[in-house]
N, C-alpha and C. Protein backbone atom coordinates (compact mmCIF):
# COMPACT_ATOMS: atom_id res chain seq x y z
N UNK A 1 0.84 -1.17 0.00
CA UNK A 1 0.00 0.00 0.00
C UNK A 1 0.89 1.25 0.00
N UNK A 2 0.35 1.89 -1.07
CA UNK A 2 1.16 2.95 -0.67
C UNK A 2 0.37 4.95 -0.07
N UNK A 3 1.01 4.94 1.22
CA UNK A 3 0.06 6.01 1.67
C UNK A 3 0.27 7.54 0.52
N UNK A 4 -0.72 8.42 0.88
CA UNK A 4 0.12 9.88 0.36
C UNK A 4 0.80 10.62 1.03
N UNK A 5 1.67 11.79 -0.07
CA UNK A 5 2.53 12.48 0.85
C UNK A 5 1.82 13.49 1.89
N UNK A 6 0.41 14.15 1.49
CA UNK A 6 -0.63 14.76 2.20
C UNK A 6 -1.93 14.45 2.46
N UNK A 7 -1.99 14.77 3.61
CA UNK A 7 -3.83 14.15 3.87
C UNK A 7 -4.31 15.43 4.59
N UNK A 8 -5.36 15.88 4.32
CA UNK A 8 -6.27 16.32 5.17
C UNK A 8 -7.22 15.43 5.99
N UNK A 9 -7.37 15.52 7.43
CA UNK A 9 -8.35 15.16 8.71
C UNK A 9 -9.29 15.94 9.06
N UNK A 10 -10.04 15.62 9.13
CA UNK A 10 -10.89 16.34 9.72
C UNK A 10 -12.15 14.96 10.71
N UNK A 11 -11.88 15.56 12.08
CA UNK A 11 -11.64 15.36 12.87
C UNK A 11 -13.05 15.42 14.22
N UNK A 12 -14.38 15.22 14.01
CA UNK A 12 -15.51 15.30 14.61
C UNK A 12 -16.31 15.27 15.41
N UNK A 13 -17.08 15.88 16.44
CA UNK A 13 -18.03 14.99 17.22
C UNK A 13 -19.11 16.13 17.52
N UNK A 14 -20.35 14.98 17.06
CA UNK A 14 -21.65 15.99 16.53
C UNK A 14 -22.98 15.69 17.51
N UNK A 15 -23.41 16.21 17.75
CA UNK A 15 -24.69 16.54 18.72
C UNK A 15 -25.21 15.06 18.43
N UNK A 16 -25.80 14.36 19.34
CA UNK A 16 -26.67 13.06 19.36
C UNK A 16 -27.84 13.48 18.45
N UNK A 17 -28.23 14.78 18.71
CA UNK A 17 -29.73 14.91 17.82
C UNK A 17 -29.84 15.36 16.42
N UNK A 18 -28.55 15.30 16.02
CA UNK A 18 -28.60 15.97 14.24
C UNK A 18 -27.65 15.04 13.85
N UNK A 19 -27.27 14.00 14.72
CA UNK A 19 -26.20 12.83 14.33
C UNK A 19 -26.78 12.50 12.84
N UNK A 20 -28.04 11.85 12.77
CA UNK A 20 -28.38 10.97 12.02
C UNK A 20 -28.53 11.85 10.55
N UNK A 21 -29.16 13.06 10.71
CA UNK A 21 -28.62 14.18 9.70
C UNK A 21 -27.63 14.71 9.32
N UNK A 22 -26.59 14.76 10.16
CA UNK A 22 -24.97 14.86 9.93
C UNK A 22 -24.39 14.05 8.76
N UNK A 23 -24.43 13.07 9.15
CA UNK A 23 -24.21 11.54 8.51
C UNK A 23 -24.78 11.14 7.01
N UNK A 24 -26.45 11.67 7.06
CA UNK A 24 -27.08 11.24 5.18
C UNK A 24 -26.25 12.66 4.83
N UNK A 25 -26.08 13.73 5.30
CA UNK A 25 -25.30 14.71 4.50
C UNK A 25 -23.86 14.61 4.19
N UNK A 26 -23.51 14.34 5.45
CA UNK A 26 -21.93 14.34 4.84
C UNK A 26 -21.42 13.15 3.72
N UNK A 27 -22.43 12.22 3.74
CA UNK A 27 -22.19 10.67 2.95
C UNK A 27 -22.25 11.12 1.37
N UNK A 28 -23.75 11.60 1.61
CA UNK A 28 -24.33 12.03 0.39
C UNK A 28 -24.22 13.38 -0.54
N UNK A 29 -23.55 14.29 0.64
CA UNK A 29 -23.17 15.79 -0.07
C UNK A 29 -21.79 16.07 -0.06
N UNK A 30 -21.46 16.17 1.16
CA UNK A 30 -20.20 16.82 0.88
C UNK A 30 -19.38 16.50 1.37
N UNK A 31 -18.99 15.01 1.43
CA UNK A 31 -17.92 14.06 1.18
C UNK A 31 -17.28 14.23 -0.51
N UNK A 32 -18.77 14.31 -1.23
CA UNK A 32 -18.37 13.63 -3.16
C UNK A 32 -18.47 15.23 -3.00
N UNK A 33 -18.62 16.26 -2.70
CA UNK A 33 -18.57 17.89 -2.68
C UNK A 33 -17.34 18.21 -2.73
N UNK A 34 -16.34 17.67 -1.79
CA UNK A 34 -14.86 17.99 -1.66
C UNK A 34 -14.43 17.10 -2.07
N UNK A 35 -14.47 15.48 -2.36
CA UNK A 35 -13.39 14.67 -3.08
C UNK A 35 -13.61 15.32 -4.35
N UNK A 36 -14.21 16.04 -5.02
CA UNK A 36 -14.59 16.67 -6.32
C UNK A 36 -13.16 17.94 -6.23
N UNK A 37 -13.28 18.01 -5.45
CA UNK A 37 -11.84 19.65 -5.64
C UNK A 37 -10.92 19.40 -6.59
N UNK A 38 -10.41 20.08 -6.96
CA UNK A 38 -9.07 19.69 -7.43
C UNK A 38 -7.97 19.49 -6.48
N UNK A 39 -7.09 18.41 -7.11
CA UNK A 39 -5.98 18.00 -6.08
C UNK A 39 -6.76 17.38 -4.31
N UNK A 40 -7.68 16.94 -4.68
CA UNK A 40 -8.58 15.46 -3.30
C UNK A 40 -8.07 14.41 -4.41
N UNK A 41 -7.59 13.43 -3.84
CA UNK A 41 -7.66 12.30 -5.10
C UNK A 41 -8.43 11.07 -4.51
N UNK A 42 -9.06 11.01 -3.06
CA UNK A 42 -9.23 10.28 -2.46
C UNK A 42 -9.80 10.82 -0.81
N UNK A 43 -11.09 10.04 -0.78
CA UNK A 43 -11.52 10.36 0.70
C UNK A 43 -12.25 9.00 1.32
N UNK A 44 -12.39 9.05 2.63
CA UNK A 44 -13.16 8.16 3.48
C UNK A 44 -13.80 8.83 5.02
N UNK A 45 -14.67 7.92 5.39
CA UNK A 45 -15.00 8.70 6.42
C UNK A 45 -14.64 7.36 7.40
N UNK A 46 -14.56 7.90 8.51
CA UNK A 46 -14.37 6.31 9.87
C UNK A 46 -14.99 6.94 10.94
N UNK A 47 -15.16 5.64 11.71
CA UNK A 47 -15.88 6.47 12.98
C UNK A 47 -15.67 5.28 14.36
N UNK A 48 -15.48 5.93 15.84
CA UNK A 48 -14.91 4.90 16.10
C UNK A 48 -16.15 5.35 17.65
N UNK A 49 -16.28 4.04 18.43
CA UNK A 49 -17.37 4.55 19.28
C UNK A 49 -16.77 4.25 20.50
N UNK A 50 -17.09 4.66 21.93
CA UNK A 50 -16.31 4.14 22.95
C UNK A 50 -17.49 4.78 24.12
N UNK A 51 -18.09 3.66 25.03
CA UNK A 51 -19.15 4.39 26.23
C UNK A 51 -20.24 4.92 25.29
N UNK A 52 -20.58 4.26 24.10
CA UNK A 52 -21.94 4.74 23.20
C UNK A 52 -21.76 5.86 22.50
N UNK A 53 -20.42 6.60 22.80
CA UNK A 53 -20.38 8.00 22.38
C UNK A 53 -19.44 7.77 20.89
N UNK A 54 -19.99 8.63 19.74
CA UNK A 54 -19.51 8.53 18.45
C UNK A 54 -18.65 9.33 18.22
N UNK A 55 -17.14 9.10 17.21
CA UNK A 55 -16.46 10.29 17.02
C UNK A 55 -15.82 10.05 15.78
N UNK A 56 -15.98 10.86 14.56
CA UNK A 56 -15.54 10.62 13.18
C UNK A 56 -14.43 11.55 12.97
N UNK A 57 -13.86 10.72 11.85
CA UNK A 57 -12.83 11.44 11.40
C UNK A 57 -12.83 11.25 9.48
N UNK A 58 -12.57 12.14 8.78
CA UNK A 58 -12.76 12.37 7.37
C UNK A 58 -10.95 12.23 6.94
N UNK A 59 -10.72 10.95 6.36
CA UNK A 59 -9.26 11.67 5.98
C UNK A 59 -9.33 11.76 3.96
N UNK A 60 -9.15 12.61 4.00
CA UNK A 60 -8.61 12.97 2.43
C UNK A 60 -7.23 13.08 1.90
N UNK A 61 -7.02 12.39 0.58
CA UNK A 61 -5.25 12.52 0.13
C UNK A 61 -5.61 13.43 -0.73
N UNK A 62 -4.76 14.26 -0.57
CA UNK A 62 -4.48 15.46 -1.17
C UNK A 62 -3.27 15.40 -2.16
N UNK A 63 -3.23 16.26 -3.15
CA UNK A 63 -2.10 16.20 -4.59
C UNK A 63 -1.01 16.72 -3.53
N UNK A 64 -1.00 17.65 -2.77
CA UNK A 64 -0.46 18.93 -2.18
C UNK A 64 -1.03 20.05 -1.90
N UNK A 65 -0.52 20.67 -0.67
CA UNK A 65 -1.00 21.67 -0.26
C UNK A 65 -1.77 22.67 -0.66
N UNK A 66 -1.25 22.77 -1.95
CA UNK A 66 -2.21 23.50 -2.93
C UNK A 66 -4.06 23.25 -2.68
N UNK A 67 -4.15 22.35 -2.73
CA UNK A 67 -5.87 21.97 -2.77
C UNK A 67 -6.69 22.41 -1.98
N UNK A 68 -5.76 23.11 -0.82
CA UNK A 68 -6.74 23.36 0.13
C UNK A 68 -6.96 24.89 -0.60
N UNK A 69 -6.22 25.71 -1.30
CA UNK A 69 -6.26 26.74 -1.74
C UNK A 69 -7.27 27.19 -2.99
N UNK A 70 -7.93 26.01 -3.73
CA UNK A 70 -8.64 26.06 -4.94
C UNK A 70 -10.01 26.96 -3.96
N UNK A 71 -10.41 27.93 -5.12
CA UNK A 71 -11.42 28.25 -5.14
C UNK A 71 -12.73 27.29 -5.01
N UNK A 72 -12.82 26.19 -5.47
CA UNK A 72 -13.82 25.26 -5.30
C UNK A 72 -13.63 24.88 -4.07
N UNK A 73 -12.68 24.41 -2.98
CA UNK A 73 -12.31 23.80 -1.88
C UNK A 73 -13.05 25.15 -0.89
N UNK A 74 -12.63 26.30 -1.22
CA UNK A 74 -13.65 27.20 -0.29
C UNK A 74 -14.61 27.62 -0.47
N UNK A 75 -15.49 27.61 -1.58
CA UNK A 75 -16.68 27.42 -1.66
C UNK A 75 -17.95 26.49 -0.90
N UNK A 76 -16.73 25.29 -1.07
CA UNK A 76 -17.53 24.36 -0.68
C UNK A 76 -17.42 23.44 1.06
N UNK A 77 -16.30 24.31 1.32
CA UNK A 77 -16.46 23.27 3.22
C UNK A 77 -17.04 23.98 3.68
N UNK A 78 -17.07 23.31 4.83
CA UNK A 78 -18.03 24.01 6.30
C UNK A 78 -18.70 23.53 6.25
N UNK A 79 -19.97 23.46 7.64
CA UNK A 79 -20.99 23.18 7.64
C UNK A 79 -22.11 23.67 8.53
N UNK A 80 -22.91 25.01 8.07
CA UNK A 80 -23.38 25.93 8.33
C UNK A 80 -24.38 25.96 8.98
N UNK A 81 -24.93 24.34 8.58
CA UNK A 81 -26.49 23.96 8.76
C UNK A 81 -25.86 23.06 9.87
N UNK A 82 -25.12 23.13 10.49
CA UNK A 82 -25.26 22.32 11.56
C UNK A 82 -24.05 22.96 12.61
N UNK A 83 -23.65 24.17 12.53
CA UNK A 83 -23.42 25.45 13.55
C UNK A 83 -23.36 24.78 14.53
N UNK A 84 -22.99 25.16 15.54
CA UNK A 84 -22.89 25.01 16.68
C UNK A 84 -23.44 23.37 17.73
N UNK A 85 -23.32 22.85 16.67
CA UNK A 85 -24.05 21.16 16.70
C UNK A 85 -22.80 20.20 16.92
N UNK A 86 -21.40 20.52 16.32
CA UNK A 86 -20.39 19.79 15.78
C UNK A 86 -19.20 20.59 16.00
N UNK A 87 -17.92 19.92 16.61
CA UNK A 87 -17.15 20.40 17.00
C UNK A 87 -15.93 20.01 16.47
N UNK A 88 -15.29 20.29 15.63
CA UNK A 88 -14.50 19.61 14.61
C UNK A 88 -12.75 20.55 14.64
N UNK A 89 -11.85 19.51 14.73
CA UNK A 89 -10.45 20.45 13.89
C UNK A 89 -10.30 19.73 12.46
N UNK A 90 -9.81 20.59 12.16
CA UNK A 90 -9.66 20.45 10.40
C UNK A 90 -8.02 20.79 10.18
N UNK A 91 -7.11 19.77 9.78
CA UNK A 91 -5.52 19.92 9.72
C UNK A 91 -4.94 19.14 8.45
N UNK A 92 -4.18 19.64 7.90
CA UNK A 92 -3.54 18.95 6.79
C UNK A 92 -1.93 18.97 7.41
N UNK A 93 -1.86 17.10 6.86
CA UNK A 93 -0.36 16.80 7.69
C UNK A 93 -0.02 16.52 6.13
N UNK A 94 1.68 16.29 6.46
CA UNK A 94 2.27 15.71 4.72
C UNK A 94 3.22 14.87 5.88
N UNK A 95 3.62 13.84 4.89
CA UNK A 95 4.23 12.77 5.92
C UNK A 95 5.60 13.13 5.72
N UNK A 96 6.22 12.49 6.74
CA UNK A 96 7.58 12.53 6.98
C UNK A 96 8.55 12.47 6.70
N UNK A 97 8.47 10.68 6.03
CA UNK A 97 9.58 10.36 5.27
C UNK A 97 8.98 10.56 3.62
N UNK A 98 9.71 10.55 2.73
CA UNK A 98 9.52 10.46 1.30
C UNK A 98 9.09 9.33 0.79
């Protein structure tokens, strides 16, 4: 397998009561919203649970740093409709070794 040199995370944990709305949106909108950018070549979502409580994480491979910079990439993140519902960091790492 071979990983990429950049990924964006993004990094989650969303209100119990808009969970289930969180989830048909981000699957269905704007997951394929941002793997669409230029320079995403690749995304997934995971989610890991512990004491019933849910916590996701979005990782995307990125061409390079660049992608986060496209006009389409800021058009299109955030998530407005669910404000103050979801508490998220959003970080782009590039790996270490070559």
């Amino acid at each position: 397998m071979t990983l990429p040199r950049w990924l964006m995370v993004v990094d989650a944990e969303v209100d119990p009561d808009v969970e289930t709305a969180w989830n048909e949106w981000y699957d269905t909108v704007h997951l394929p919203e941002i793997a669409d950018c230029p320079g995403f070549e690749e995304a997934a979502r995971y989610v890991s649970e512990v004491d019933g409580q849910r916590h996701y994480i979005a990782v995307y491979a990125l061409s390079g740093p660049e992608a986060l910079d496209s006009p389409e990439f800021a058009a299109r993140r955030g998530w407005a409709q669910f404000a103050g519902r979801v508490r998220a960091t959003v970080r782009a790492h590039r790996r270490l070794i070559p």
